[in-house]
Protein backbone atom coordinates (compact mmCIF):
# COMPACT_ATOMS: atom_id res chain seq x y z
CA UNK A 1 35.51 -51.67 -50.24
CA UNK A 2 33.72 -51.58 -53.36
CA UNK A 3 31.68 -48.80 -54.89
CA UNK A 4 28.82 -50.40 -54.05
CA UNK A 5 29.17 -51.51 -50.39
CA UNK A 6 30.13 -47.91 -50.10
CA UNK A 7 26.70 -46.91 -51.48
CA UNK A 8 25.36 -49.91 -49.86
CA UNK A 9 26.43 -48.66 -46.38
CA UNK A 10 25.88 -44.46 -46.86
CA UNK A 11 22.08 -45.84 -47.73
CA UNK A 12 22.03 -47.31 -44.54
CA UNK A 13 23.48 -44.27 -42.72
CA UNK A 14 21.19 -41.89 -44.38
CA UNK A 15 17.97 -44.45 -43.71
CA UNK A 16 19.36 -44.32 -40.10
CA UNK A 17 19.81 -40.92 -39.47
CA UNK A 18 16.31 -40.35 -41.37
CA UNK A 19 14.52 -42.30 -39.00
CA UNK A 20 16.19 -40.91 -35.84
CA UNK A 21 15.49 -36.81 -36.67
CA UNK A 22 11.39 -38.53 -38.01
CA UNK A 23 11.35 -40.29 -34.50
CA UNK A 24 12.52 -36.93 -32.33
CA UNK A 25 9.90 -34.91 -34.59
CA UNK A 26 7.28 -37.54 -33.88
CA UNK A 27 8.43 -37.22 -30.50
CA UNK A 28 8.29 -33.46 -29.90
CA UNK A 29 4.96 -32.71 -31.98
CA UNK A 30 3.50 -35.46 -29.21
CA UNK A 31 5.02 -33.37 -26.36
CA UNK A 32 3.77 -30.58 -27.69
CA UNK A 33 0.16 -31.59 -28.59
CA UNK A 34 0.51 -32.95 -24.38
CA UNK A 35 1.08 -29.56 -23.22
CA UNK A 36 -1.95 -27.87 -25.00
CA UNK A 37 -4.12 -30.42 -24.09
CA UNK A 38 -3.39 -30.61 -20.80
CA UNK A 39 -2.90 -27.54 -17.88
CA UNK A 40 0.85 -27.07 -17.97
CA UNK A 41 1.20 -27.35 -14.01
CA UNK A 42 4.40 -25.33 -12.33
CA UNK A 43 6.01 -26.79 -9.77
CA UNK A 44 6.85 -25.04 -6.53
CA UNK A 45 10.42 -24.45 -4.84
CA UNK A 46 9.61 -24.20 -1.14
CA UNK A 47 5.86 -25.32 0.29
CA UNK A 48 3.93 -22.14 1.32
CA UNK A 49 4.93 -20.91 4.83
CA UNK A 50 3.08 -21.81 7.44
CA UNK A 51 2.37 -20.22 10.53
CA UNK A 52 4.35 -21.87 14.03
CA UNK A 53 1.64 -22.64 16.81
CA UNK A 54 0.84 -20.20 19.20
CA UNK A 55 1.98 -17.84 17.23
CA UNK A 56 -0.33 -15.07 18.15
CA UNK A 57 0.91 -14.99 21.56
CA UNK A 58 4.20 -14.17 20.63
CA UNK A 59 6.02 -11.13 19.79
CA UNK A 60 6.74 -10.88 16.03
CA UNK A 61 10.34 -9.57 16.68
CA UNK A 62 12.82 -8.48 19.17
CA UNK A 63 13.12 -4.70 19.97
CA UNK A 64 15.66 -2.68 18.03
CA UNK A 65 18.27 -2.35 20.24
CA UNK A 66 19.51 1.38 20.84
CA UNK A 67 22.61 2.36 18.78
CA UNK A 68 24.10 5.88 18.98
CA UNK A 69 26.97 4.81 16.24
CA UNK A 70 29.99 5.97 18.43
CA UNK A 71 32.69 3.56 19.12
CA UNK A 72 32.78 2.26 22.39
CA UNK A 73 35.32 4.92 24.71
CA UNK A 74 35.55 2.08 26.98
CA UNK A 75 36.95 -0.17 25.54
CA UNK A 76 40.60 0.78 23.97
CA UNK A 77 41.52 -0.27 20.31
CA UNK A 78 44.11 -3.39 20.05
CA UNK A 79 47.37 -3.13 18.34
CA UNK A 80 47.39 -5.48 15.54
CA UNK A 81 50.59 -7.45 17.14
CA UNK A 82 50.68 -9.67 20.70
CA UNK A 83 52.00 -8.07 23.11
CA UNK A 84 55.67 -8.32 24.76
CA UNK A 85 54.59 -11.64 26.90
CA UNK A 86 52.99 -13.61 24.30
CA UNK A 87 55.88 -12.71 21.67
CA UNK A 88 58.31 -14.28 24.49
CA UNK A 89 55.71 -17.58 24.39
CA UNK A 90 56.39 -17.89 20.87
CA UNK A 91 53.11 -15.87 18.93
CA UNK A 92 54.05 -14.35 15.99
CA UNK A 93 52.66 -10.77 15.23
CA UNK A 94 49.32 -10.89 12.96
CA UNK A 95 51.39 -7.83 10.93
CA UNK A 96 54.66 -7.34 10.42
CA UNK A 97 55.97 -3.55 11.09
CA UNK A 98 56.46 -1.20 7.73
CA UNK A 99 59.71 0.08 6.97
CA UNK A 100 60.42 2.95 7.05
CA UNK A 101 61.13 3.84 3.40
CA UNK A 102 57.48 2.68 2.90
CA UNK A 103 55.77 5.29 5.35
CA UNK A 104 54.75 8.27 3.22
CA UNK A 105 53.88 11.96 4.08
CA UNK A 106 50.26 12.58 4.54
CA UNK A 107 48.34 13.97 1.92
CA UNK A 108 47.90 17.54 1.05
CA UNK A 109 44.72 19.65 1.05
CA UNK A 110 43.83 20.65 -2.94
């Protein structure tokens, strides 16, 4: 390539890219001279509730139900494996048992 298709073509490129950062300038000042003219409007997520019919005849929420925060004596706690029967059908326990080396002493008061 000569030295002046070289110059021929980075005149074109720099023309080019000249007119495409003028055209996004023209284009943003336009945008911009559109939002002050005109009431920017926000748009809305979810539509505003609404009330249900016959609402006002119904209660607005189930009673609190009474909770003392004890665990249940009735009803025993489950061991975390099946029991003998169900280990004979073939269900595999959800834990397997520690070893002994693993099990330590409890901890000490400070």
């Amino acid at each position: 390539m000569s030295p002046d298709d070289r110059k021929r073509a980075y005149r074109k490129d720099l023309l080019l890219a000249s007119v495409m950062v003028a055209a996004g300038l023209a284009l943003s000042g336009v945008s911009l001279v559109d939002l002050a003219v005109h009431e920017p409007k926000m748009a809305q997520a979810t539509p505003p509730l609404q009330s249900t019919p016959g609402a006002e005849t119904k209660p607005s929420a189930p009673a609190e139900s009474v909770t003392t925060g004890q665990r249940p004596s009735e009803i025993p706690p489950q061991p975390a494996h099946p029991d003998a029967e169900a280990q004979k059908a073939g269900v595999t326990p959800a834990l397997p048992p520690a070893p002994a080396e693993k099990i330590a002493a409890p901890i000490g008061e400070k």
